[in-house]
N, C-alpha and C. Protein backbone atom coordinates (compact mmCIF):
# COMPACT_ATOMS: atom_id res chain seq x y z
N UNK A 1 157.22 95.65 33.63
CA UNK A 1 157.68 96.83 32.91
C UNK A 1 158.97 96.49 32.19
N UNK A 2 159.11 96.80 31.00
CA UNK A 2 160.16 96.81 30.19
C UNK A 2 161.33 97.71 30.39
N UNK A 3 162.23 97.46 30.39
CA UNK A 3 163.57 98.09 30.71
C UNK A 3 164.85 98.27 29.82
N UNK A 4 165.29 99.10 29.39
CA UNK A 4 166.83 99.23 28.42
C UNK A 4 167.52 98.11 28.87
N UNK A 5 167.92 97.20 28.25
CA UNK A 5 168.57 96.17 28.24
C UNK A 5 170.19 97.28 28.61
N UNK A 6 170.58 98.22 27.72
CA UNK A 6 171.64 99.32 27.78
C UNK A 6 172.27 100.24 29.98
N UNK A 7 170.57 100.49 30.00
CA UNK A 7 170.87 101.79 30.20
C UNK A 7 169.66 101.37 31.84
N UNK A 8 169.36 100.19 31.62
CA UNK A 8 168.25 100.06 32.72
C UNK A 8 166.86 101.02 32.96
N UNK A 9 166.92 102.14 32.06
CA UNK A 9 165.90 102.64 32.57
C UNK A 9 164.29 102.17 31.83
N UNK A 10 163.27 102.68 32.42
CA UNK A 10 162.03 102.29 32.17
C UNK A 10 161.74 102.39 30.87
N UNK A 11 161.20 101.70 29.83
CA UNK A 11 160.76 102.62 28.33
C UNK A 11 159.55 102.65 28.62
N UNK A 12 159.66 103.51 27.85
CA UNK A 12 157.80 104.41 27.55
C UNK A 12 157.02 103.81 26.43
N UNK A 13 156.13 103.34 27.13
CA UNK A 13 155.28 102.52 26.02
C UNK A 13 155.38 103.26 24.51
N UNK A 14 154.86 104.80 24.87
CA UNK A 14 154.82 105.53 23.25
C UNK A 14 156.06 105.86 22.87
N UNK A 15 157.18 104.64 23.49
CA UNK A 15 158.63 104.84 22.15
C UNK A 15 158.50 103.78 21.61
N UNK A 16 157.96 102.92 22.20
CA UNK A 16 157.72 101.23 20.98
C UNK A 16 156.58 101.42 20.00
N UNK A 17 157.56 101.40 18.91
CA UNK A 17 156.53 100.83 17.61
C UNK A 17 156.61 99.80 16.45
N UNK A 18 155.15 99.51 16.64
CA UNK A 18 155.04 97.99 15.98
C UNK A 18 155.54 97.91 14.97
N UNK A 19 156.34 97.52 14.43
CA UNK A 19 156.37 97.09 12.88
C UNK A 19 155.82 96.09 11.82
N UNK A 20 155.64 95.44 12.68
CA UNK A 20 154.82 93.84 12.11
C UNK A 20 154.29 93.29 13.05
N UNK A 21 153.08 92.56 12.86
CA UNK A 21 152.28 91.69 13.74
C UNK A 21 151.50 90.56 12.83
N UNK A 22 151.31 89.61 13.45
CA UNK A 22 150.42 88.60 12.41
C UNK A 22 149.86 87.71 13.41
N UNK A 23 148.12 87.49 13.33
CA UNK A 23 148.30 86.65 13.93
C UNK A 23 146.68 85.19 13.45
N UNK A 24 146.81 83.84 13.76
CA UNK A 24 146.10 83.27 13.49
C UNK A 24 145.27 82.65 14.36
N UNK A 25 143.77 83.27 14.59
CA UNK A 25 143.30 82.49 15.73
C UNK A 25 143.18 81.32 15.73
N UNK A 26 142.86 80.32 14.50
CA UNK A 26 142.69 79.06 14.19
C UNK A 26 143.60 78.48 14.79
N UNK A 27 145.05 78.64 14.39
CA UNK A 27 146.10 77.49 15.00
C UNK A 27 146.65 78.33 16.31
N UNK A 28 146.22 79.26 16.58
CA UNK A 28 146.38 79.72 18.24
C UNK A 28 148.04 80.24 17.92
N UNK A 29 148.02 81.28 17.11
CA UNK A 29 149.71 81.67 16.80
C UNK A 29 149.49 82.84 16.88
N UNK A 30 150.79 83.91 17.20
CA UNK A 30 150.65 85.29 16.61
C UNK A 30 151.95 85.44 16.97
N UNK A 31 152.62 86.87 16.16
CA UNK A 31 154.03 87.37 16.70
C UNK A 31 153.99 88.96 16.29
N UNK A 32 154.91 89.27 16.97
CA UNK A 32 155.12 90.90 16.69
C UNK A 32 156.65 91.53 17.08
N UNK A 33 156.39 92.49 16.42
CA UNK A 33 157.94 92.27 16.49
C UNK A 33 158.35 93.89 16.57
N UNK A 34 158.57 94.57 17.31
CA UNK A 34 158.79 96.10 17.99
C UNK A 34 160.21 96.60 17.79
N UNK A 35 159.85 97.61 17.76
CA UNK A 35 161.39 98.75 17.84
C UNK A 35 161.05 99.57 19.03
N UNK A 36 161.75 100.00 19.74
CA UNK A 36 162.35 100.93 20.23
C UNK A 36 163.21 101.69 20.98
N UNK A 37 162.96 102.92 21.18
CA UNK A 37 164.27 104.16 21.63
C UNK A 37 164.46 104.53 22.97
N UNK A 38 165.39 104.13 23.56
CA UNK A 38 165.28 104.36 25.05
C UNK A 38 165.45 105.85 25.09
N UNK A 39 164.74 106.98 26.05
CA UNK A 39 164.62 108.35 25.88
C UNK A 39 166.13 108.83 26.60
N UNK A 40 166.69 107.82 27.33
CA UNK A 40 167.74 108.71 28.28
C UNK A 40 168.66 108.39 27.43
N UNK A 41 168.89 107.05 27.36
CA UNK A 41 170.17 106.70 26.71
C UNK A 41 170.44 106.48 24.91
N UNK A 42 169.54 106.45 24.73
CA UNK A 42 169.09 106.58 23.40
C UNK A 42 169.83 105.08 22.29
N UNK A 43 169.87 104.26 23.12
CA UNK A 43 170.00 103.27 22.58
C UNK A 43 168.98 102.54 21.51
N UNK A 44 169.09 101.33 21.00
CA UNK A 44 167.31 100.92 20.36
C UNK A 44 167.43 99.43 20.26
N UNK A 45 166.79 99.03 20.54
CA UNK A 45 166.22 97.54 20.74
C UNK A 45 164.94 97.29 19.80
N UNK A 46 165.37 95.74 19.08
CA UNK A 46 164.53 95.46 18.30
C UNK A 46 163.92 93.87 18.98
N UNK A 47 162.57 93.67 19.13
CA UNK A 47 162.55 92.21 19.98
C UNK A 47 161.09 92.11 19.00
N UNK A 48 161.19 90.76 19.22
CA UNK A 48 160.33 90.08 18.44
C UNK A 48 159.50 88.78 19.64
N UNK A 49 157.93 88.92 19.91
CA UNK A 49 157.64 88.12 20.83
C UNK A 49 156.16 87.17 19.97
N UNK A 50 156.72 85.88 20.13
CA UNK A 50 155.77 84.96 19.60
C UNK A 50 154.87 84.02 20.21
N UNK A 51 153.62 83.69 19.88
CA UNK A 51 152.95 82.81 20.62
C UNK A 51 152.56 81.59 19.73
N UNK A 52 152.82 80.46 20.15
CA UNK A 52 152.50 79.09 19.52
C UNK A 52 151.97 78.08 20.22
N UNK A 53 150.69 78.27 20.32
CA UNK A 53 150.12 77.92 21.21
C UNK A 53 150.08 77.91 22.53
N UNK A 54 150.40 76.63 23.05
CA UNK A 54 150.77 77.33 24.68
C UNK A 54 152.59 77.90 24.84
N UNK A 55 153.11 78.19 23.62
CA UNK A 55 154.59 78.33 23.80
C UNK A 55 154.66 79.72 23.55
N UNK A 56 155.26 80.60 24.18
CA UNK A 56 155.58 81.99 24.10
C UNK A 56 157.16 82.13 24.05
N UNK A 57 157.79 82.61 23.12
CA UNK A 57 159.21 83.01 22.71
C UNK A 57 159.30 84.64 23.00
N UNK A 58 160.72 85.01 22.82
CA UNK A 58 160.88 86.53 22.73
C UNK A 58 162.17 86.71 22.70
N UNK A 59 162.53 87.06 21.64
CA UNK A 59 163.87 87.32 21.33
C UNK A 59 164.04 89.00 20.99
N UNK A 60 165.43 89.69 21.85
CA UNK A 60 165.31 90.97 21.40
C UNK A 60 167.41 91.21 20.90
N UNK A 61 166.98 92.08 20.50
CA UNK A 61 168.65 92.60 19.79
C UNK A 61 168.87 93.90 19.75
N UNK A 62 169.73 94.52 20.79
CA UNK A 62 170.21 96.00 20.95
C UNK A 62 170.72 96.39 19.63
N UNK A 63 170.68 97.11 18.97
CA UNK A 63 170.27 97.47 17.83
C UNK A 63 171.17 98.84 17.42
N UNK A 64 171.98 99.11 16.09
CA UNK A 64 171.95 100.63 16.16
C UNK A 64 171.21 101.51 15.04
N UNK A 65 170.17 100.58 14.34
CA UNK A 65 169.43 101.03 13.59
C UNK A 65 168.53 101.88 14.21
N UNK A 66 167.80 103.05 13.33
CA UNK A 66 167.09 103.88 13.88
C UNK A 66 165.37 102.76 13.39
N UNK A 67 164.41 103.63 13.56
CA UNK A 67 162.96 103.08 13.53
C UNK A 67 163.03 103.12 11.69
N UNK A 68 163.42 104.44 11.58
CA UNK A 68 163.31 105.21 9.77
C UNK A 68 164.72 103.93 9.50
N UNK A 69 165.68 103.59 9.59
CA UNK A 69 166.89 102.25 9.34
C UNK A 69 165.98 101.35 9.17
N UNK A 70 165.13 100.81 10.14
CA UNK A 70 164.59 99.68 10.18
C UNK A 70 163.07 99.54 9.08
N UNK A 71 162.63 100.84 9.14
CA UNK A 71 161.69 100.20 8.47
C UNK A 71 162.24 100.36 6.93
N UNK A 72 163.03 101.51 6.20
CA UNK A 72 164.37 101.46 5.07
C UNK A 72 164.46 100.18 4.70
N UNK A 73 165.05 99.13 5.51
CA UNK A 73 165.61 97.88 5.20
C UNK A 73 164.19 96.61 4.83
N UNK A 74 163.79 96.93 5.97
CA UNK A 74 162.29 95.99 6.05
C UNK A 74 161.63 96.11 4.74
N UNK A 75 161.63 96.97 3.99
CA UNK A 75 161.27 97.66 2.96
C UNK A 75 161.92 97.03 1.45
N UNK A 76 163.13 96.84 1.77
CA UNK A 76 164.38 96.90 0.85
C UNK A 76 164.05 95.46 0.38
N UNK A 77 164.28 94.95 -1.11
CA UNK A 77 164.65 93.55 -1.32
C UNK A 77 164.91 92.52 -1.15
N UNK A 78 165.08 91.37 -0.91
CA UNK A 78 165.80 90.57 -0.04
C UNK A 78 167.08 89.63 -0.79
N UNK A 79 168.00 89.97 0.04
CA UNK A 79 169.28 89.45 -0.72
C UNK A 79 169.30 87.62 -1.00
N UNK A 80 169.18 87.72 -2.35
CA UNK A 80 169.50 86.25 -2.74
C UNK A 80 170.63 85.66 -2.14
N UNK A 81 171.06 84.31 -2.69
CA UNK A 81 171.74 83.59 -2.47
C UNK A 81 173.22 83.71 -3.28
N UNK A 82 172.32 84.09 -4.43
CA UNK A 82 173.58 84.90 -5.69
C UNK A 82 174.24 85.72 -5.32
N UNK A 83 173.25 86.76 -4.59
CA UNK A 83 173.59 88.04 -4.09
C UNK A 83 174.80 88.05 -3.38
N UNK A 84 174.90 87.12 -2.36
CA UNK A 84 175.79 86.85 -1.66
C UNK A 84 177.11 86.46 -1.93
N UNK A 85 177.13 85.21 -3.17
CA UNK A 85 178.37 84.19 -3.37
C UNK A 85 178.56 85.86 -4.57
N UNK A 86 178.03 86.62 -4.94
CA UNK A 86 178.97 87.49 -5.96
C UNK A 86 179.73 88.23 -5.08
N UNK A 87 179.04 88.69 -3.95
CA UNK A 87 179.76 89.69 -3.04
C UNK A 87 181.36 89.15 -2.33
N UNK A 88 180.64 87.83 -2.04
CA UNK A 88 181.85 86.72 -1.77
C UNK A 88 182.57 86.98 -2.40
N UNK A 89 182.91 86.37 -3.99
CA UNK A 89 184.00 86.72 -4.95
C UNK A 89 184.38 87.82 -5.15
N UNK A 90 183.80 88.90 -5.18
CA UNK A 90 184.43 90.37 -5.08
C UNK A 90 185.33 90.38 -4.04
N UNK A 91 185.08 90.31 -3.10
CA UNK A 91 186.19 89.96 -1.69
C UNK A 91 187.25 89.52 -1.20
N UNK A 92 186.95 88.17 -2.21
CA UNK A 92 188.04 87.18 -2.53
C UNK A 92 189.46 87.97 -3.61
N UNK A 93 189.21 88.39 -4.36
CA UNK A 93 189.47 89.22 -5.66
C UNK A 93 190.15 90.52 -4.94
N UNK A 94 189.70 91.02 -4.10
CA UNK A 94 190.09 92.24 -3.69
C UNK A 94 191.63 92.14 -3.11
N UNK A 95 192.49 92.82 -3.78
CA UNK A 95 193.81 92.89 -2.57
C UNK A 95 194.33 94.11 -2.04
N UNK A 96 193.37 95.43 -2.43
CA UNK A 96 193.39 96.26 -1.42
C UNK A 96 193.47 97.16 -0.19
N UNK A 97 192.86 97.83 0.13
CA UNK A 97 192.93 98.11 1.57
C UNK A 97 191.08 98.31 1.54
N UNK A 98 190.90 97.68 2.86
CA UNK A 98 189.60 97.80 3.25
C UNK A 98 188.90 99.33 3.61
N UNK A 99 189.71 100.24 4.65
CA UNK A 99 189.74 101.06 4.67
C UNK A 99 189.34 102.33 4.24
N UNK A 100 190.52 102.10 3.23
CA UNK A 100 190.83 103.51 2.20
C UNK A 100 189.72 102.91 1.32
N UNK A 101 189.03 101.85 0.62
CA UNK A 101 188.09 101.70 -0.31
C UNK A 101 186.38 102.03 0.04
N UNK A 102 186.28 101.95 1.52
CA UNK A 102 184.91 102.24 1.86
C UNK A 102 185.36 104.11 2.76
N UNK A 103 186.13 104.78 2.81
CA UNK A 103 186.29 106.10 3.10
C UNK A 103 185.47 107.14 1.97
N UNK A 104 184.87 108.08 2.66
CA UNK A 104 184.51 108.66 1.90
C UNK A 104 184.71 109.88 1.56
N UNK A 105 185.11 110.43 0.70
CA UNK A 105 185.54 112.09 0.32
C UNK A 105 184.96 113.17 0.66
N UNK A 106 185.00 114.04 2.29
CA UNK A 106 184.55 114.98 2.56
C UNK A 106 185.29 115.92 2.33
């Protein structure tokens, strides 16, 4: 039984949902890769479990994205390499306050 990495308690199968799965019977592979919401503590864990032949992996990451965050992003573009070194130089460039520039006007 699976357990809140957070909060220890049991999860409920119907809070995990799949987001991706793939798998190839030929070369004996598959992976999948789950979200979910612990009901007490309401934490969220994202784990990803793979099979490669006789090798089984599983990596998971407490998370504070929601399911609707995750699949948003999953969704979203994927940031180049450009993407990055421009954001870099903006940064570099900046002599600001970090702060007061990402605050927002309520």
């Amino acid at each position: 039984m699976l357990r809140c990495p957070i909060c220890n308690y049991k999860y409920d199968i119907n809070s995990m949902k799949v987001l991706e799965n793939t798998h190839n019977e030929l070369l004996g592979e598959a992976s999948i890769l789950v979200h979910s919401d612990c009901k007490k503590c309401h934490g969220s864990v994202m784990f990803s479990i793979g099979v490669y032949g006789p090798e089984v992996t599983s990596i998971a990451s407490v998370t504070d994205l929601t399911l609707e965050d995750t699949k948003r992003f999953r969704a979203a573009p994927v940031l180049s390499a450009n993407d990055v070194l421009a954001v870099h130089k903006e940064i570099k460039k900046f002599k600001g306050d970090f702060v007061k520039a990402f605050q927002t006007n309520s």
